[in-house]
N, C-alpha and C. Protein backbone atom coordinates (compact mmCIF):
# COMPACT_ATOMS: atom_id res chain seq x y z
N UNK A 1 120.01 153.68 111.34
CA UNK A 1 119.21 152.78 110.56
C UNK A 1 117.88 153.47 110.23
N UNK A 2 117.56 153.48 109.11
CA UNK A 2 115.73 153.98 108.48
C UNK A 2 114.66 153.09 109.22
N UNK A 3 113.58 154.02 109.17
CA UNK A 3 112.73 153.12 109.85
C UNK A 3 111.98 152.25 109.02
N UNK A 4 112.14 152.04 107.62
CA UNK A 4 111.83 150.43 106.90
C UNK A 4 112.81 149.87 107.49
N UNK A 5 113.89 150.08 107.12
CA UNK A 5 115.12 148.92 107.70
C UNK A 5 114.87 148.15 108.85
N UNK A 6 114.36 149.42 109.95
CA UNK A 6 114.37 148.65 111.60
C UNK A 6 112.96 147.73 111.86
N UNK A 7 112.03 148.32 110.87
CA UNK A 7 111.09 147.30 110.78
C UNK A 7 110.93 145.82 110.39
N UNK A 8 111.70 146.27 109.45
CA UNK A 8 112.35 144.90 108.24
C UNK A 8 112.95 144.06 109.30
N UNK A 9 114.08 144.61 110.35
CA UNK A 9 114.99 143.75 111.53
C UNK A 9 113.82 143.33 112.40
N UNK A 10 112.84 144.30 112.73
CA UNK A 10 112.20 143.39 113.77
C UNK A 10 111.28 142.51 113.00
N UNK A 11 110.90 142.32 112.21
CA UNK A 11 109.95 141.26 110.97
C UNK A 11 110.92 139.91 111.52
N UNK A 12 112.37 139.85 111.14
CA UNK A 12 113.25 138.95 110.82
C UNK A 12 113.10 138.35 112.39
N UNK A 13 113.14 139.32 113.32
CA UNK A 13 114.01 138.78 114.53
C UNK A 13 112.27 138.56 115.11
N UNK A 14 111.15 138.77 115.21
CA UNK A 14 110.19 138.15 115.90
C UNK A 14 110.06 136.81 115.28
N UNK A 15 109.93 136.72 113.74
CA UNK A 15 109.91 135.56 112.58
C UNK A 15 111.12 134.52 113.70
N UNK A 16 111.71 134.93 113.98
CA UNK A 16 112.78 133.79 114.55
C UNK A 16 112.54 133.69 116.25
N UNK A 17 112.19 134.62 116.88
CA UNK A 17 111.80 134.48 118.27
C UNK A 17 110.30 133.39 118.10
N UNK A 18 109.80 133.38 117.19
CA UNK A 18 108.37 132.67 117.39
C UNK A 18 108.87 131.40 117.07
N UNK A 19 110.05 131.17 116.38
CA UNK A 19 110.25 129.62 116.51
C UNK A 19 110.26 129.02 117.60
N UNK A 20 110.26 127.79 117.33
CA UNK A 20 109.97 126.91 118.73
C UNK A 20 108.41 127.11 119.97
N UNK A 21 107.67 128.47 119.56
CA UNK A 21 106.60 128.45 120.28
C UNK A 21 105.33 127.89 119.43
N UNK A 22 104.94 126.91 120.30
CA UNK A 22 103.26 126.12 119.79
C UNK A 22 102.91 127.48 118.90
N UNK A 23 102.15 126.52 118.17
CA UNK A 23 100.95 127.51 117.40
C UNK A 23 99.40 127.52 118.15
N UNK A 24 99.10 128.66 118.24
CA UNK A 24 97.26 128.42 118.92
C UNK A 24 96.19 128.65 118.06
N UNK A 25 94.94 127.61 117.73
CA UNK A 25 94.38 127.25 116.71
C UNK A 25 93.13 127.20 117.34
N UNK A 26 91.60 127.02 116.47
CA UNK A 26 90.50 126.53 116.83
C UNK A 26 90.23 125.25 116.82
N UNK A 27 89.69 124.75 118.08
CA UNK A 27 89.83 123.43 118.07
C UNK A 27 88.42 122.58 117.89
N UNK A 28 87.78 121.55 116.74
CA UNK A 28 86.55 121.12 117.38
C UNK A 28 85.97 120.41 118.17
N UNK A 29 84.72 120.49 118.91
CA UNK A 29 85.06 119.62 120.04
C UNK A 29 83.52 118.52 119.29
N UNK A 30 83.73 117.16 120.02
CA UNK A 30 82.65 116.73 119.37
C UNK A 30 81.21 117.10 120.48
N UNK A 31 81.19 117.18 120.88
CA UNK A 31 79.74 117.75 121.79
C UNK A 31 79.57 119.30 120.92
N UNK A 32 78.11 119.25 120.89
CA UNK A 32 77.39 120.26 119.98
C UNK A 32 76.73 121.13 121.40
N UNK A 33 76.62 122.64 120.72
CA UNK A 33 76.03 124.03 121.43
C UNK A 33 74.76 123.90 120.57
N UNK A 34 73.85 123.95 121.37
CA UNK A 34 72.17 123.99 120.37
C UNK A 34 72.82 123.81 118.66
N UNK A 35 73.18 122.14 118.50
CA UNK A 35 73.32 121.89 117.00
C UNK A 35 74.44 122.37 116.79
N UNK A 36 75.48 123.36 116.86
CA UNK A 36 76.74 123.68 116.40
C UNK A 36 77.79 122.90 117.19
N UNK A 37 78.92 122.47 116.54
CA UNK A 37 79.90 121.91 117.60
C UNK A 37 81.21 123.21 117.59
N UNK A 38 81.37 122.98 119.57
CA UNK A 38 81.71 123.71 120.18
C UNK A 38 82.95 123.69 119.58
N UNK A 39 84.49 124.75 119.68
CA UNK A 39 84.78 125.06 119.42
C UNK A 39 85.67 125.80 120.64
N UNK A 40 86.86 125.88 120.82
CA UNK A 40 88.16 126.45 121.88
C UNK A 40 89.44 126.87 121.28
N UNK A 41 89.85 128.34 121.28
CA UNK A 41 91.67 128.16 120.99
C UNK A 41 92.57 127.65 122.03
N UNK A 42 93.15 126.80 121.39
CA UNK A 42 94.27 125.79 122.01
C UNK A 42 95.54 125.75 122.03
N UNK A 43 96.29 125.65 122.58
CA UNK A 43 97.95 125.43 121.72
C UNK A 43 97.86 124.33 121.59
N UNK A 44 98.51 124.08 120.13
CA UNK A 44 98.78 123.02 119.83
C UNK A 44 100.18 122.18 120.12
N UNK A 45 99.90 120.83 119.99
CA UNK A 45 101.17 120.13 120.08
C UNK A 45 102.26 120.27 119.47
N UNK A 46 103.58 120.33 119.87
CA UNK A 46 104.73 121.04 118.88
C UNK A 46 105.20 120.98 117.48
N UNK A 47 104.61 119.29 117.30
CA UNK A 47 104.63 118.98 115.97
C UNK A 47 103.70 119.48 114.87
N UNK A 48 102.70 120.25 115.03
CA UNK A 48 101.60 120.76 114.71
C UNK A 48 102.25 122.46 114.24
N UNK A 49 102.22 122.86 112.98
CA UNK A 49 102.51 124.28 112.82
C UNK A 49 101.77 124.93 112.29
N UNK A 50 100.27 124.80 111.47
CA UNK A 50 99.40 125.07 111.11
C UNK A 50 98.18 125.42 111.81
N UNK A 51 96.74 126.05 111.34
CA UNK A 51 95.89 125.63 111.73
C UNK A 51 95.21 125.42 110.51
N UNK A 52 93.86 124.73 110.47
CA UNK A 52 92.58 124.36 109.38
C UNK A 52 91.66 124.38 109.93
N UNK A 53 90.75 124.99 108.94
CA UNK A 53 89.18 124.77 109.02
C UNK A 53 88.63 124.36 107.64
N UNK A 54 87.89 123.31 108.08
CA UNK A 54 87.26 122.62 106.87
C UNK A 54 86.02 122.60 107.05
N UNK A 55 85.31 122.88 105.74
CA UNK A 55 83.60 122.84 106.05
C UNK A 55 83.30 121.73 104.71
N UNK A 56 82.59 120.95 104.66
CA UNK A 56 82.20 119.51 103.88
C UNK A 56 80.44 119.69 103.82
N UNK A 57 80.10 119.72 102.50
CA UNK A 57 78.44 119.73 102.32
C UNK A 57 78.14 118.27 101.54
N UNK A 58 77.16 117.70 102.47
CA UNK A 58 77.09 116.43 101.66
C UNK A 58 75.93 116.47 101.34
N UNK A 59 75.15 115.56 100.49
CA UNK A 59 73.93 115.92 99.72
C UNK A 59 73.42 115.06 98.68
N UNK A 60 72.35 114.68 98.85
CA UNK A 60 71.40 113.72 97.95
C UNK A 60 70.42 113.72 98.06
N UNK A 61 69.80 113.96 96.90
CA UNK A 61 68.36 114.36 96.43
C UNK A 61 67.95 115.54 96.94
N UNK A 62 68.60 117.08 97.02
CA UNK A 62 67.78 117.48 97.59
C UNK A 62 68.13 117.96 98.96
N UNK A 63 68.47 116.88 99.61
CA UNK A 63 68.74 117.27 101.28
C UNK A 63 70.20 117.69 101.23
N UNK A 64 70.77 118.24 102.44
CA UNK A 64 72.05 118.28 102.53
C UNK A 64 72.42 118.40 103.94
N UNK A 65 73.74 117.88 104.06
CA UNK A 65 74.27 118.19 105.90
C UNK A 65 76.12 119.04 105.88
N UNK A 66 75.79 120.12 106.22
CA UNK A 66 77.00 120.77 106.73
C UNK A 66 77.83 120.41 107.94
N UNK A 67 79.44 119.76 107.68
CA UNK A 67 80.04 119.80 108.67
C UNK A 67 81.18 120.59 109.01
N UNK A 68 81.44 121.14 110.37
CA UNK A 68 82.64 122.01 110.05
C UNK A 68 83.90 120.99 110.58
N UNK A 69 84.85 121.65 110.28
CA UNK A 69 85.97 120.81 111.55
C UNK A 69 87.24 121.95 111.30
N UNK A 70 87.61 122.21 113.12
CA UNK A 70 88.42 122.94 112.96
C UNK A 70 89.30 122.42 114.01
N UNK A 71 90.90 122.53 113.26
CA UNK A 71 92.03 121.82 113.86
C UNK A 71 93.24 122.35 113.76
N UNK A 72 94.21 121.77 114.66
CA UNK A 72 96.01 121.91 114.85
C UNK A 72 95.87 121.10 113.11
N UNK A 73 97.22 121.23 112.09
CA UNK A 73 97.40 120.68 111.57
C UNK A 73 99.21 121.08 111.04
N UNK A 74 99.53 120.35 110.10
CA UNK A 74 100.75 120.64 109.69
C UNK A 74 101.24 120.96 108.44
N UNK A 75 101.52 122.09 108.20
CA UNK A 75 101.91 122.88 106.88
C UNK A 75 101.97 122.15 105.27
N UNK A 76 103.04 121.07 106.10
CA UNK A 76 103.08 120.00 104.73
C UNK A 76 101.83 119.25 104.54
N UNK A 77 101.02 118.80 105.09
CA UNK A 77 99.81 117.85 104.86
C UNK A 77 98.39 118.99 104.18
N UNK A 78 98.52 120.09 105.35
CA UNK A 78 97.34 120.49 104.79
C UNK A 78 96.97 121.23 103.01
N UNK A 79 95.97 120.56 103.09
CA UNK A 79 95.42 121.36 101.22
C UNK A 79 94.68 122.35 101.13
N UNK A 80 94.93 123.32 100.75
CA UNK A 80 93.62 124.43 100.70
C UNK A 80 92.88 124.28 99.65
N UNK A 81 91.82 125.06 99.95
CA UNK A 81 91.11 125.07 98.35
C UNK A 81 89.89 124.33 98.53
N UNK A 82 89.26 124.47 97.39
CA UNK A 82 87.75 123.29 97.27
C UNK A 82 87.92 122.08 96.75
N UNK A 83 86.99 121.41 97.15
CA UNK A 83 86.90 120.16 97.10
C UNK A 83 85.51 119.55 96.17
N UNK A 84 85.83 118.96 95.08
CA UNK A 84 84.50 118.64 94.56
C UNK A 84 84.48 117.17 94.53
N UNK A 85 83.83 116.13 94.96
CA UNK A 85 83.27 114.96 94.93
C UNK A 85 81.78 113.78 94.57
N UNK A 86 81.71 113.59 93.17
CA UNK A 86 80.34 112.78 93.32
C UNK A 86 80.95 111.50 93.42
N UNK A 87 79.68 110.66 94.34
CA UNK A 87 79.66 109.16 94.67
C UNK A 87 79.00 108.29 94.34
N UNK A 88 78.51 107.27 94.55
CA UNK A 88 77.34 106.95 94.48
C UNK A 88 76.09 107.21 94.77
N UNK A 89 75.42 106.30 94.10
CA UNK A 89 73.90 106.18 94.59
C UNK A 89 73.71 108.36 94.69
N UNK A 90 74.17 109.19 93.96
CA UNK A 90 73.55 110.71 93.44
C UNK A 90 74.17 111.18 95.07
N UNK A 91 75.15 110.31 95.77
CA UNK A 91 75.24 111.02 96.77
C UNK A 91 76.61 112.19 96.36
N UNK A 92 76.60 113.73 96.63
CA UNK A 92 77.85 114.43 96.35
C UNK A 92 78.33 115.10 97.69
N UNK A 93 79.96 115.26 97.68
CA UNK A 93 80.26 116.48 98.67
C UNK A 93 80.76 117.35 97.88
N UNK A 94 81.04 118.68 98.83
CA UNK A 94 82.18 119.72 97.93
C UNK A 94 82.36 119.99 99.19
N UNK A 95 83.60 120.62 99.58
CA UNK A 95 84.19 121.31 100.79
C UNK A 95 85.19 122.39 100.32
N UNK A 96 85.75 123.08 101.29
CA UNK A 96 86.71 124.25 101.05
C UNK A 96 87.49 123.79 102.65
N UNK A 97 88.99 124.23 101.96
CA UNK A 97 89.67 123.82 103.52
C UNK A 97 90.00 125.17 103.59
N UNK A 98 91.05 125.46 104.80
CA UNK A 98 91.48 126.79 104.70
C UNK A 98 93.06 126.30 105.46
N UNK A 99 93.77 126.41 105.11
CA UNK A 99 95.17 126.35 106.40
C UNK A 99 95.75 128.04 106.09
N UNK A 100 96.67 128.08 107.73
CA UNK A 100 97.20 129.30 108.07
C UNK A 100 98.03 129.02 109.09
N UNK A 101 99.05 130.36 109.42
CA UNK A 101 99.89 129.89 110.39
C UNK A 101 100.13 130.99 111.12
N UNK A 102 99.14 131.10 111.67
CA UNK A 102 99.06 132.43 112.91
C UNK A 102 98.00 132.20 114.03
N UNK A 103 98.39 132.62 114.86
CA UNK A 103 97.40 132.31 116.37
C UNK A 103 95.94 132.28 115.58
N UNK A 104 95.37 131.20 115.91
CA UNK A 104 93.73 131.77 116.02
C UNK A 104 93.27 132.31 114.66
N UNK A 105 93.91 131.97 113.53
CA UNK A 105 93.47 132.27 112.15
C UNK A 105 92.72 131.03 111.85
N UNK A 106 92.26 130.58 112.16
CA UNK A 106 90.83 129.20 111.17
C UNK A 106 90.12 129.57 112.20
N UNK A 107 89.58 130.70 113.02
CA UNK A 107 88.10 131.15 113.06
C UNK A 107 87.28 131.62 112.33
N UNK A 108 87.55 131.74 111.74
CA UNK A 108 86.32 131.39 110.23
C UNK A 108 86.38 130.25 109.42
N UNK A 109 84.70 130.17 109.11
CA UNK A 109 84.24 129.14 108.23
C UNK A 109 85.02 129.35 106.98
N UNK A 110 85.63 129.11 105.76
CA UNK A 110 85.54 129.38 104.70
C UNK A 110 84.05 128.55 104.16
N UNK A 111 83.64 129.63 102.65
CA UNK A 111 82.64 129.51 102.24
C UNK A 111 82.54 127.85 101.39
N UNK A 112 81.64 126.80 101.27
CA UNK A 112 81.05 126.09 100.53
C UNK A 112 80.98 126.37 99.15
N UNK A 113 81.73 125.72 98.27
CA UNK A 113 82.35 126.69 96.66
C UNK A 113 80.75 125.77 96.31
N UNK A 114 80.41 126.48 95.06
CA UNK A 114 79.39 126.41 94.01
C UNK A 114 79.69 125.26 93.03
N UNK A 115 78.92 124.72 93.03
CA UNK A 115 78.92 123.03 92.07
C UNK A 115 78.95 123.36 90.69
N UNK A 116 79.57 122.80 89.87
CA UNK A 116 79.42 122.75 88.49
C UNK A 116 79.00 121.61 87.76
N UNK A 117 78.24 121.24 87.37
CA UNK A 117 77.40 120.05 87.17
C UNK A 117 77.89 119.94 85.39
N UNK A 118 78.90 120.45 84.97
CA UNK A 118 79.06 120.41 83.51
C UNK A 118 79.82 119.04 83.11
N UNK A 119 79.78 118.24 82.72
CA UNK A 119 80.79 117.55 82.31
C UNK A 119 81.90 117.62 81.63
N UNK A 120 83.47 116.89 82.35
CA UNK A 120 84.49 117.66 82.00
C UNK A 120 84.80 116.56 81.11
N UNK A 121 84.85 115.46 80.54
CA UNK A 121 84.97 114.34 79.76
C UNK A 121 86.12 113.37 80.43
N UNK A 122 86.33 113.37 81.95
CA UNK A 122 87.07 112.69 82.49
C UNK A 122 86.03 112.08 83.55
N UNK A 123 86.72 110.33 83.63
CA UNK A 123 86.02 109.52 84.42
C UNK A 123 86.69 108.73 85.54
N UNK A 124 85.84 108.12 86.64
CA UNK A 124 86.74 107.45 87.63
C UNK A 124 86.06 106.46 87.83
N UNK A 125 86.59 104.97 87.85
CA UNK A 125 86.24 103.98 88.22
C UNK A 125 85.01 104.02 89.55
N UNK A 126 83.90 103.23 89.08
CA UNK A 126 82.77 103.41 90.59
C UNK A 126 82.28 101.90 90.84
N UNK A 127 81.72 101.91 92.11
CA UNK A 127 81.50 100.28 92.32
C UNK A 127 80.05 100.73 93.31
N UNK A 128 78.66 100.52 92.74
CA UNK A 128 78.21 100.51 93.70
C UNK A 128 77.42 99.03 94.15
N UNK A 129 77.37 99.20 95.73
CA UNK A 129 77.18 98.02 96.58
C UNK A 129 75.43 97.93 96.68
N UNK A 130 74.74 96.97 95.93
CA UNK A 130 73.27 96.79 96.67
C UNK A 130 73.61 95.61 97.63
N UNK A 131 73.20 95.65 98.80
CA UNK A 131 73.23 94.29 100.01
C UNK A 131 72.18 93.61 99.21
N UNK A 132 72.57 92.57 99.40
CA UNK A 132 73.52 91.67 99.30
C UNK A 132 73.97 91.49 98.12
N UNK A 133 73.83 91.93 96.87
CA UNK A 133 74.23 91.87 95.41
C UNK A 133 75.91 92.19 95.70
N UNK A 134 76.52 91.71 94.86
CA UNK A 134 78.62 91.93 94.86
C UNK A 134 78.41 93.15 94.12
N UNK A 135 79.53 93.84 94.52
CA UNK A 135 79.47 95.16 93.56
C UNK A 135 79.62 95.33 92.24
N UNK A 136 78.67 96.13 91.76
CA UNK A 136 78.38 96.14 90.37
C UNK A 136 79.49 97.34 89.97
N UNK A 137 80.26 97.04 89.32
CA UNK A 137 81.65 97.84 89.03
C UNK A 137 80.78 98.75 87.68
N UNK A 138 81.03 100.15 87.25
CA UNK A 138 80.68 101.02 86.56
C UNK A 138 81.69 102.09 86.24
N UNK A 139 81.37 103.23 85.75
CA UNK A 139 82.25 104.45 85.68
C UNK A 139 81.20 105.61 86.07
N UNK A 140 82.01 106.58 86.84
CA UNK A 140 81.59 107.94 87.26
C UNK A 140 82.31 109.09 86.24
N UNK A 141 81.22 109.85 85.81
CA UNK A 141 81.49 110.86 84.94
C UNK A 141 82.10 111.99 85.67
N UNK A 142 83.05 112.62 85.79
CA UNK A 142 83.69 114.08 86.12
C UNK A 142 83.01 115.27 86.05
N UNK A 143 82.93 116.31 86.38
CA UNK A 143 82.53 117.25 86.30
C UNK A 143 82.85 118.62 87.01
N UNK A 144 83.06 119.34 85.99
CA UNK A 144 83.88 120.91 86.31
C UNK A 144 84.76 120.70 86.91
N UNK A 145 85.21 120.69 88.26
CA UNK A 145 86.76 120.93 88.33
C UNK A 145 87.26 119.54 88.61
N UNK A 146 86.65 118.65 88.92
CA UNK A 146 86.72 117.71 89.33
C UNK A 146 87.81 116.67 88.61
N UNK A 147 89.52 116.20 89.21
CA UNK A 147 90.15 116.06 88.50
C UNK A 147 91.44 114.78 88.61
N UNK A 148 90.18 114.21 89.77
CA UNK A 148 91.13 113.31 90.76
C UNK A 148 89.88 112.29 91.19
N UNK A 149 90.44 110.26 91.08
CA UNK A 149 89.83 109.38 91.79
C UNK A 149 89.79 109.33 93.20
N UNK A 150 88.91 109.11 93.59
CA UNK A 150 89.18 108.95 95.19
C UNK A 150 88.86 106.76 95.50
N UNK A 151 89.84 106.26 95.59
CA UNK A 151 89.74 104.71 96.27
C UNK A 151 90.07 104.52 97.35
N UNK A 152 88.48 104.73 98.06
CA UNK A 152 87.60 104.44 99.56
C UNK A 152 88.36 103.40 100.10
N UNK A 153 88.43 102.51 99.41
CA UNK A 153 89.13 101.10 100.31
C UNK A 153 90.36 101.63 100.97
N UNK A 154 91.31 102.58 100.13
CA UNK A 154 92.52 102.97 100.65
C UNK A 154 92.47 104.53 101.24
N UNK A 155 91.69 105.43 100.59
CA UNK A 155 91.55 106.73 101.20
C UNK A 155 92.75 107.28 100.45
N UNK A 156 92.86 107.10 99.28
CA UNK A 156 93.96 107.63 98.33
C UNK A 156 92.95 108.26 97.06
N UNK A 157 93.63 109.13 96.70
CA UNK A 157 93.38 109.96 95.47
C UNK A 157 94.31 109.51 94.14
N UNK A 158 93.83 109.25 93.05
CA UNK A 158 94.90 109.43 92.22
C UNK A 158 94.38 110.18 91.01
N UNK A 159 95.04 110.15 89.83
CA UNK A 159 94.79 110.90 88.56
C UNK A 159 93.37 109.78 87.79
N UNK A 160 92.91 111.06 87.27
CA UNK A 160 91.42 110.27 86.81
C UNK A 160 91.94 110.12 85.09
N UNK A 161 90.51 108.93 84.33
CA UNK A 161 91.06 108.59 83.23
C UNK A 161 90.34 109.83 82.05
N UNK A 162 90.55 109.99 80.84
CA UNK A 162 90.23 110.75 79.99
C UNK A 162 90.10 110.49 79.10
């Protein structure tokens, strides 16, 4: 046998020996290290074949708060990629997830993607709440990549209008 070939066999035959073993991931913990939250590789639970790290920047007027979160997750659920979100009241997030499926790959942050403040001419239903006033129902303008409703009441996404 060539030695691509025998490489190629052991690719196949570790690819199949690693079935059935947990995956080991970064885990977050909620107790914070001077302001950062701590952080352990874990094996995960069997149903779990992924790992993720998600970082979320939220922000209004000006200020902003970085969160990370890093977890077991599962191949089919997780989304990669950035995340762009405006809300109410000028509040916005954007995040970047990351999934992978190797020991200890979501030790890194992925980076916080860059806002595009352009308008894309697509809109999503908005409701904002003054206490005690009923919600004053409106529309939210889209912008740059931004291409999907998000309805809070349900925590569902759907297709935005145009």
């Amino acid at each position: 046998m060539t030695i691509p070939g025998t490489l190629f066999l052991f690719a196949i035959l570790f690819a199949i020996a690693r079935t059935g073993f947990p995956i080991k991931c970064e885990v977050s913990h909620k107790g914070t290290i001077r302001g950062k939250r701590s952080t352990s590789l874990e094996t995960c639970d069997p149903e779990f074949d992924a790992c993720e790290s998600l970082v979320i920047e939220a922000s209004r007027a000006g200020r902003s708060v970085t969160t990370v979160k890093k977890s077991c997750s599962k191949r089919a659920s997780c989304v990669p990629g950035p995340v762009f979100m405006h809300l109410s009241n000028g509040l916005k997030e954007t995040g970047n997830n990351l999934c992978c499926t190797t020991d200890g790959c979501n030790s890194v942050v992925p980076p916080v993607p860059v806002w595009n403040e352009t308008p894309n001419g697509l809109w999503c239903p908005s409701c904002s709440v003054n206490h005690p006033d009923p919600c004053q129902k409106d529309i939210m303008l889209c912008k740059g990549l931004e291409n999907k409703c998000f309805l809070r009441i349900t925590g569902t996404a759907f297709h935005q209008h145009g």
